[in-house]
PDB file of N, CA and C in Angstrom:
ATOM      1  N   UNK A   1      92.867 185.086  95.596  1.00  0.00           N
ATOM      2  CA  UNK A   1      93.694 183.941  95.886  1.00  0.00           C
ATOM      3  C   UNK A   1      94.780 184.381  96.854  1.00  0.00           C
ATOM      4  N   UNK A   2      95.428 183.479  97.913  1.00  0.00           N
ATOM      5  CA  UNK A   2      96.697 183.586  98.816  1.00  0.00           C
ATOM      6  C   UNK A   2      97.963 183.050  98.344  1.00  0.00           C
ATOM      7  N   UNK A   3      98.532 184.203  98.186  1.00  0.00           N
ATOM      8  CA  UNK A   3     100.215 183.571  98.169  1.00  0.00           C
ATOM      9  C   UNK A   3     100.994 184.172  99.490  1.00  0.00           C
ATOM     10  N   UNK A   4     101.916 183.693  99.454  1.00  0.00           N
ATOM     11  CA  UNK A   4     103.168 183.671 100.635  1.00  0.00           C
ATOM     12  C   UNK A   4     104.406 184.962 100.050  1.00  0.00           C
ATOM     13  N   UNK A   5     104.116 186.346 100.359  1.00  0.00           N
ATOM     14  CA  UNK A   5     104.905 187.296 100.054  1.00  0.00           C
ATOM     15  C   UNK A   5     106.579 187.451 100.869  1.00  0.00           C
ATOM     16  N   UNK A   6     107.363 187.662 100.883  1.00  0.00           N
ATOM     17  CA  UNK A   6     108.895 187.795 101.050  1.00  0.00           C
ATOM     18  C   UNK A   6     109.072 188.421 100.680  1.00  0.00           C
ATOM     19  N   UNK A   7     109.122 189.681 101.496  1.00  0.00           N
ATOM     20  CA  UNK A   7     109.888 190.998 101.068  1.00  0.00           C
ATOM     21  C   UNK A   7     111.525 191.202 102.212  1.00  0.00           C
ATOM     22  N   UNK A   8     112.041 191.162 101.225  1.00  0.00           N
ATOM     23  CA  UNK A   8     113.316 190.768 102.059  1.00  0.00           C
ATOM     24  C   UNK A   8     114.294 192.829 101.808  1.00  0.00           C
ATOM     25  N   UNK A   9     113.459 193.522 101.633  1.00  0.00           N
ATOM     26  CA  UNK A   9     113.709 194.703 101.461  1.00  0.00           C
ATOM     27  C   UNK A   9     113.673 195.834 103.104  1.00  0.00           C
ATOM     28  N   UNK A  10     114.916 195.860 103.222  1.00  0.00           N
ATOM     29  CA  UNK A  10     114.684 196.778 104.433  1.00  0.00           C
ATOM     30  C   UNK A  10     114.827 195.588 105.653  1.00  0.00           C
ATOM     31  N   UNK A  11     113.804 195.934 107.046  1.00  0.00           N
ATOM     32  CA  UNK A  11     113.625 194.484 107.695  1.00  0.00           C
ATOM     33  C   UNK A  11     113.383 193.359 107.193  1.00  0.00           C
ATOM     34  N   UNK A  12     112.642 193.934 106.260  1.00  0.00           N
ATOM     35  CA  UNK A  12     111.535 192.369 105.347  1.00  0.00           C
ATOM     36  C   UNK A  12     110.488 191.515 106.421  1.00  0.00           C
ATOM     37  N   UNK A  13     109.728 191.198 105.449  1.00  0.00           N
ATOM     38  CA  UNK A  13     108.646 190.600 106.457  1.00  0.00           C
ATOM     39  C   UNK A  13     107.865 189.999 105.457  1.00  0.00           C
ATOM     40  N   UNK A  14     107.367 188.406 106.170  1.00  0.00           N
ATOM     41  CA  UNK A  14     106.684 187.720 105.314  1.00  0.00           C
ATOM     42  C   UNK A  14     105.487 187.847 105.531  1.00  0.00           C
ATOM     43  N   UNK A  15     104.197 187.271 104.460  1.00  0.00           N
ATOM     44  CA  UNK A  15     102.876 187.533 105.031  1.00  0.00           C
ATOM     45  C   UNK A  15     101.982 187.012 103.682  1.00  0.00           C
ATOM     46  N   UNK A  16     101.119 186.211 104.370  1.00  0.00           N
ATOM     47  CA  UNK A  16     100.604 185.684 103.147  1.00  0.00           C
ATOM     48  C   UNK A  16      99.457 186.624 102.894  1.00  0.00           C
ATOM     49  N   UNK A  17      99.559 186.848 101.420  1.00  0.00           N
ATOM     50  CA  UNK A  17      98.461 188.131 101.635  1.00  0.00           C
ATOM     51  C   UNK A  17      97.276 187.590 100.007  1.00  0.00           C
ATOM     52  N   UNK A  18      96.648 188.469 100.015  1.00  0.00           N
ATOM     53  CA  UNK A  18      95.331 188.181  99.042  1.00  0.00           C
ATOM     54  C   UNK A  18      95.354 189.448  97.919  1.00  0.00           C
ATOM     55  N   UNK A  19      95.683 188.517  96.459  1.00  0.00           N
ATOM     56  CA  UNK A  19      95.655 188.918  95.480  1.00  0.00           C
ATOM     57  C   UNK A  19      94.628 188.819  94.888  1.00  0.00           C
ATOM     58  N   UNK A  20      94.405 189.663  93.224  1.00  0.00           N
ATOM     59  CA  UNK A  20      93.297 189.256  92.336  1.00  0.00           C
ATOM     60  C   UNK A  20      93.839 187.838  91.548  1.00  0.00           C
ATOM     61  N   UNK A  21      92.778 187.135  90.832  1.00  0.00           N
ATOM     62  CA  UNK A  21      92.886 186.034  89.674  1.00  0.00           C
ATOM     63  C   UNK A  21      93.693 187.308  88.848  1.00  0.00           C
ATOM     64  N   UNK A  22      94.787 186.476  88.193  1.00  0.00           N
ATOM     65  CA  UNK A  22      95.755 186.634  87.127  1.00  0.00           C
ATOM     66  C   UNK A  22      96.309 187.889  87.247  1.00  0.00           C
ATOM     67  N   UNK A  23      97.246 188.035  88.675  1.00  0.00           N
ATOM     68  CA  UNK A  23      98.095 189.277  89.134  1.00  0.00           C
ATOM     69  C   UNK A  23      99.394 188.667  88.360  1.00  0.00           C
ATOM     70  N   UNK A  24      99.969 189.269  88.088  1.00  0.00           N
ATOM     71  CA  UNK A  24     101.090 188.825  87.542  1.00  0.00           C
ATOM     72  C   UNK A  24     102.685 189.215  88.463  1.00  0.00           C
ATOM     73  N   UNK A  25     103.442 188.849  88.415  1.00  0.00           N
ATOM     74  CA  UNK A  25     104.815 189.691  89.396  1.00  0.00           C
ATOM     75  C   UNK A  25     104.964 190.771  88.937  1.00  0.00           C
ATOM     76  N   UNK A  26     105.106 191.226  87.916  1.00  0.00           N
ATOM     77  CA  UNK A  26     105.429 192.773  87.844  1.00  0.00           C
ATOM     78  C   UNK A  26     104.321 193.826  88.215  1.00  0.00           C
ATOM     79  N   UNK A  27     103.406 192.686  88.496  1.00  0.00           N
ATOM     80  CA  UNK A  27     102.587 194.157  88.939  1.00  0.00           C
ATOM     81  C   UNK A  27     102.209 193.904  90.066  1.00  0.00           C
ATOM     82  N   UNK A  28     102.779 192.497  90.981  1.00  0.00           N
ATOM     83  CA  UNK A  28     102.802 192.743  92.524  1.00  0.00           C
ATOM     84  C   UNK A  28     103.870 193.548  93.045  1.00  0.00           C
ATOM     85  N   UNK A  29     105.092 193.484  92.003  1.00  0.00           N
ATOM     86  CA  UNK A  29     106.387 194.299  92.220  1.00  0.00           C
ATOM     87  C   UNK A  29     105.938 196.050  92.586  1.00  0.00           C
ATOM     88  N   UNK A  30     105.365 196.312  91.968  1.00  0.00           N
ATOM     89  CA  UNK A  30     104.828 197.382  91.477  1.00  0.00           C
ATOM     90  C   UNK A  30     103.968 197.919  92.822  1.00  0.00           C
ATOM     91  N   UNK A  31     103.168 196.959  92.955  1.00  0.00           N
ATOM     92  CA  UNK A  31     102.263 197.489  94.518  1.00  0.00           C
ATOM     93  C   UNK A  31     103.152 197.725  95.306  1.00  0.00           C
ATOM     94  N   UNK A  32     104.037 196.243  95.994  1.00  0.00           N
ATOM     95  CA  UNK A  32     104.573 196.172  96.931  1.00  0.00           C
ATOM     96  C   UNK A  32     105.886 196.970  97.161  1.00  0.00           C
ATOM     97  N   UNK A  33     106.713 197.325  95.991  1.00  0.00           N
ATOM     98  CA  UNK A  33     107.889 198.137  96.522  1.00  0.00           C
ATOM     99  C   UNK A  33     107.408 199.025  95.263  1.00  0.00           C
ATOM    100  N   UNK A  34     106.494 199.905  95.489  1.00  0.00           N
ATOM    101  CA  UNK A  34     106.554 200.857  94.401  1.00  0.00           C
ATOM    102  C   UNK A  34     107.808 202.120  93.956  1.00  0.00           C
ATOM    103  N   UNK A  35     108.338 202.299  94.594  1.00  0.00           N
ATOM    104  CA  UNK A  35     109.501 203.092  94.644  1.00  0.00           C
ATOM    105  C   UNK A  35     110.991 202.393  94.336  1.00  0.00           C
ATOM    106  N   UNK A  36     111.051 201.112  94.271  1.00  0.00           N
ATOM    107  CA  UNK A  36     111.984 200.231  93.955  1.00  0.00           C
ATOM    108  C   UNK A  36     111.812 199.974  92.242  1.00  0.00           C
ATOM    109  N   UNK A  37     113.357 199.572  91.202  1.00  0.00           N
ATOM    110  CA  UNK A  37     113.578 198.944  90.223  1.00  0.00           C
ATOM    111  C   UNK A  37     112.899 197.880  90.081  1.00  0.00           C
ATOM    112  N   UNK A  38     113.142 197.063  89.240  1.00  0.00           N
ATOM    113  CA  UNK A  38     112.827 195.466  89.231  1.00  0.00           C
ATOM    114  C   UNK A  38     114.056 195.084  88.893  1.00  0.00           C
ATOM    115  N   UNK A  39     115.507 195.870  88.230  1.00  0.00           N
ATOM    116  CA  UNK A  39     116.847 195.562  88.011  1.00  0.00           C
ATOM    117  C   UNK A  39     117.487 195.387  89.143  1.00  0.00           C
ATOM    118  N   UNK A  40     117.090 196.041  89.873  1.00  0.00           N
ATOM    119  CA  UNK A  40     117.378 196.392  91.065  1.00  0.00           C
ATOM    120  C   UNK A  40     117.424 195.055  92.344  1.00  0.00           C
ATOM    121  N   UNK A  41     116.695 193.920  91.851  1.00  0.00           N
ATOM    122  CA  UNK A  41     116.205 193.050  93.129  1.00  0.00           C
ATOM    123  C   UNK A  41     116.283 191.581  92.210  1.00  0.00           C
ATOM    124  N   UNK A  42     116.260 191.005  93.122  1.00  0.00           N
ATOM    125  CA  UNK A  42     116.453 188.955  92.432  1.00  0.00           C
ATOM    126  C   UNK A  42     114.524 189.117  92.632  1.00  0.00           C
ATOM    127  N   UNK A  43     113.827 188.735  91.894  1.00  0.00           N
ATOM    128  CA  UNK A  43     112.721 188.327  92.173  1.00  0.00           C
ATOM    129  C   UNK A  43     112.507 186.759  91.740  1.00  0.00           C
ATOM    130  N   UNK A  44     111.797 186.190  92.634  1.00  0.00           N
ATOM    131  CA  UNK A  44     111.757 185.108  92.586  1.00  0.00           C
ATOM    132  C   UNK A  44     110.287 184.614  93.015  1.00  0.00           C
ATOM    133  N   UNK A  45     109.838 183.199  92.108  1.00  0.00           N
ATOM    134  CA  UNK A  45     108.516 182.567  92.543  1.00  0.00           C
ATOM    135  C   UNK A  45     108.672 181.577  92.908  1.00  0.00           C
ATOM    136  N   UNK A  46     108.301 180.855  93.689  1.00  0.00           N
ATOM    137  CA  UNK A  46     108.588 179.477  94.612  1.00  0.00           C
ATOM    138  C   UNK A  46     110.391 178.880  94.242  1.00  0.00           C
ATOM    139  N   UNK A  47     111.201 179.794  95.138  1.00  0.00           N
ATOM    140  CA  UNK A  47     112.497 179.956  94.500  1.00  0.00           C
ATOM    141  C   UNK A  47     112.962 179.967  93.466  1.00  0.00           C
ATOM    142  N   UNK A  48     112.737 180.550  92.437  1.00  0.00           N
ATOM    143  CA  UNK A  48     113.108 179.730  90.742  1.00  0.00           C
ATOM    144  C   UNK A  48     112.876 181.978  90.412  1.00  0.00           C
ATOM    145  N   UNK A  49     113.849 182.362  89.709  1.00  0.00           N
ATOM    146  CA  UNK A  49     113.306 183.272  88.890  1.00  0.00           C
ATOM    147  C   UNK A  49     112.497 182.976  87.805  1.00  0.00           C
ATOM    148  N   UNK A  50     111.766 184.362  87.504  1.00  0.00           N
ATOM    149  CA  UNK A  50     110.752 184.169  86.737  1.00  0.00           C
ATOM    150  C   UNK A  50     110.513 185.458  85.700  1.00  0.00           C
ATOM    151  N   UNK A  51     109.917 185.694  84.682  1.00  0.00           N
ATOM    152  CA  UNK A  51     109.758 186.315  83.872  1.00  0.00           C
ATOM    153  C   UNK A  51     108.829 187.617  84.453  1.00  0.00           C
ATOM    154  N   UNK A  52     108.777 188.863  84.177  1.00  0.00           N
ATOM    155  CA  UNK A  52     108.009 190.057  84.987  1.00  0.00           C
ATOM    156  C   UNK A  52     106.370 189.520  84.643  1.00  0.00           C
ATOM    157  N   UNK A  53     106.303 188.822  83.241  1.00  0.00           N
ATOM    158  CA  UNK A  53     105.067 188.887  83.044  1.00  0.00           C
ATOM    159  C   UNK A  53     104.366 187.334  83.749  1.00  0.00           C
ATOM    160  N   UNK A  54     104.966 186.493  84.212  1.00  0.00           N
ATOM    161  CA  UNK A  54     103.985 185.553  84.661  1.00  0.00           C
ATOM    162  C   UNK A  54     102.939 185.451  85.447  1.00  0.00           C
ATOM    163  N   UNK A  55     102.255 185.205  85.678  1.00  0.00           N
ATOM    164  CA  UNK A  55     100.708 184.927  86.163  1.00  0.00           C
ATOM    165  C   UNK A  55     101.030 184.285  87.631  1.00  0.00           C
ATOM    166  N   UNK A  56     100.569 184.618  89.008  1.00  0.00           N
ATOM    167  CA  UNK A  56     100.673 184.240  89.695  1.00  0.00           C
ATOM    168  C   UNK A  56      99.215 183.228  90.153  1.00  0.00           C
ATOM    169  N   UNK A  57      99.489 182.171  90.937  1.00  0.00           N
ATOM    170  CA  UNK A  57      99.013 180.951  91.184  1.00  0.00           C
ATOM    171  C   UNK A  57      98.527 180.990  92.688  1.00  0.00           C
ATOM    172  N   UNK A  58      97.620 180.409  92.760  1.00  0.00           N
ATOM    173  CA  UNK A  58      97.206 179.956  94.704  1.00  0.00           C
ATOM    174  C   UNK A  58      98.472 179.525  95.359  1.00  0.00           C
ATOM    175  N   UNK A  59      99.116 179.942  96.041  1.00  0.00           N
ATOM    176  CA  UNK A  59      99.649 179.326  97.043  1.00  0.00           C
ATOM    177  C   UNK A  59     101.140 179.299  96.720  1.00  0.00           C
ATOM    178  N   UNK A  60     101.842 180.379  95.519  1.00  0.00           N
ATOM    179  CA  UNK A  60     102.865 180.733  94.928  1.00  0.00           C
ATOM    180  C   UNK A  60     103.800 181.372  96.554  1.00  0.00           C
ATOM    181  N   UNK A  61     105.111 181.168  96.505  1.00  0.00           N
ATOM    182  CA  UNK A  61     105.471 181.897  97.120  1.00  0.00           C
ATOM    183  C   UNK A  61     106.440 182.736  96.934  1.00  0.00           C
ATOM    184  N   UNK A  62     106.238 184.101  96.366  1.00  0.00           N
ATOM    185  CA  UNK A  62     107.066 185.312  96.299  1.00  0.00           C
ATOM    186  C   UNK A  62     107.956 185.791  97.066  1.00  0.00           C
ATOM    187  N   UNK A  63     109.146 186.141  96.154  1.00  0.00           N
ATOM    188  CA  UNK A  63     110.252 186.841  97.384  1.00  0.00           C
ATOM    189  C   UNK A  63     110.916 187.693  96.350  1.00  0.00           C
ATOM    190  N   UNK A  64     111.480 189.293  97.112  1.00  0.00           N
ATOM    191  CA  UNK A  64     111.690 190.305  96.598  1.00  0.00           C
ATOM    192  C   UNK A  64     113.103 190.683  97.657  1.00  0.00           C
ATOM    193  N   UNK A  65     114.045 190.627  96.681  1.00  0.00           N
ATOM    194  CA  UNK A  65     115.435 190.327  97.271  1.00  0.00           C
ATOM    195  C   UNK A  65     116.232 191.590  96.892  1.00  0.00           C
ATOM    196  N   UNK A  66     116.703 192.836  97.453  1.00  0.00           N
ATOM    197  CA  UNK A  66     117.627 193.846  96.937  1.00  0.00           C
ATOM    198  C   UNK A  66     118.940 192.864  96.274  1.00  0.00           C
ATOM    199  N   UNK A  67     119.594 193.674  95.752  1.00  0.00           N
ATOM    200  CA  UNK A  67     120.879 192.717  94.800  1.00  0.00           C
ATOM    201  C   UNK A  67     121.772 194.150  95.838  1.00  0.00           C
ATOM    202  N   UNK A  68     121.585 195.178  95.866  1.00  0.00           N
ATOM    203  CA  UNK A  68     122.641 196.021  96.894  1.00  0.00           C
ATOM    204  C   UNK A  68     121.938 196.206  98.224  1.00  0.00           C
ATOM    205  N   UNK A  69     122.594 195.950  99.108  1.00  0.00           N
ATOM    206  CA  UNK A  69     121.752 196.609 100.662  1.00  0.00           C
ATOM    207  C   UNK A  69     122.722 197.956 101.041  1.00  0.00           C
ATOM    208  N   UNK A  70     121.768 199.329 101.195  1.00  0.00           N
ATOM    209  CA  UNK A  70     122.231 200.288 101.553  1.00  0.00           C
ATOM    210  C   UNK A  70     123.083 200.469 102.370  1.00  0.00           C
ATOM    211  N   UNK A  71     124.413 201.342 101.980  1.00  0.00           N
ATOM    212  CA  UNK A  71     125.315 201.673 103.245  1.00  0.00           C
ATOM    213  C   UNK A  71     126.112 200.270 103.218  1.00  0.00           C
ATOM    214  N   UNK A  72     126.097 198.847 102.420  1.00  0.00           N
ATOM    215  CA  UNK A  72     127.380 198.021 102.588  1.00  0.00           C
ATOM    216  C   UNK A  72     128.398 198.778 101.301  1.00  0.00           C
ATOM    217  N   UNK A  73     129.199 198.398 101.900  1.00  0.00           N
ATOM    218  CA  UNK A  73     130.934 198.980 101.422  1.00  0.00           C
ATOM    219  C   UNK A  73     130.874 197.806  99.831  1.00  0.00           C
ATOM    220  N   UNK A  74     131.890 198.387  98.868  1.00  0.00           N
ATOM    221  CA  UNK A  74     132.023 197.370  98.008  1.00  0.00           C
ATOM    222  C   UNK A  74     132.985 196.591  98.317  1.00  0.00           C
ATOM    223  N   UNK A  75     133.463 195.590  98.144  1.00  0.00           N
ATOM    224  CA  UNK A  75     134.824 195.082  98.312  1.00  0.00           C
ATOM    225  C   UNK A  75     136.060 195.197  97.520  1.00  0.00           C
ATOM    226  N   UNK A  76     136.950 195.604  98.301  1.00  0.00           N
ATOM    227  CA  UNK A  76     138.232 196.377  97.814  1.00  0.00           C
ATOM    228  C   UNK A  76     139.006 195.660  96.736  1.00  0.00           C
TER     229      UNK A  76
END
């Protein structure tokens, strides 16, 4: 099945790409930024957060959001 990926990590880049029947987000998390948390990032399914274990759908659209971007300052 095709969903609409958003990886907003680094440059980020969108791309609708081809999953198996009943991938779930934590384990597209898992492919796609394998070296990344999941505390670590807003994940989101057709804008709405979502639970690690849900089941992804035809035509879902995923986005994988850092919550810190490297090298910004905190505010004073």
């Amino acid at each position: 099945m095709q969903i609409l990926l958003i990886n907003n990590d680094g440059a980020g880049f969108a791309d609708h790409i081809d999953v198996p029947e009943g991938t779930t987000v934590q384990k597209l998390f898992a492919q796609t930024v394998p070296s990344g948390r999941p505390q670590d990032y807003l994940i989101r399914v057709n804008r709405q957060p979502v639970a690690a274990d849900q089941t992804l759908q035809p035509g879902d659209r995923v986005s994988f959001t850092p919550v810190k971007i490297e090298g910004a300052r905190t505010a004073a």
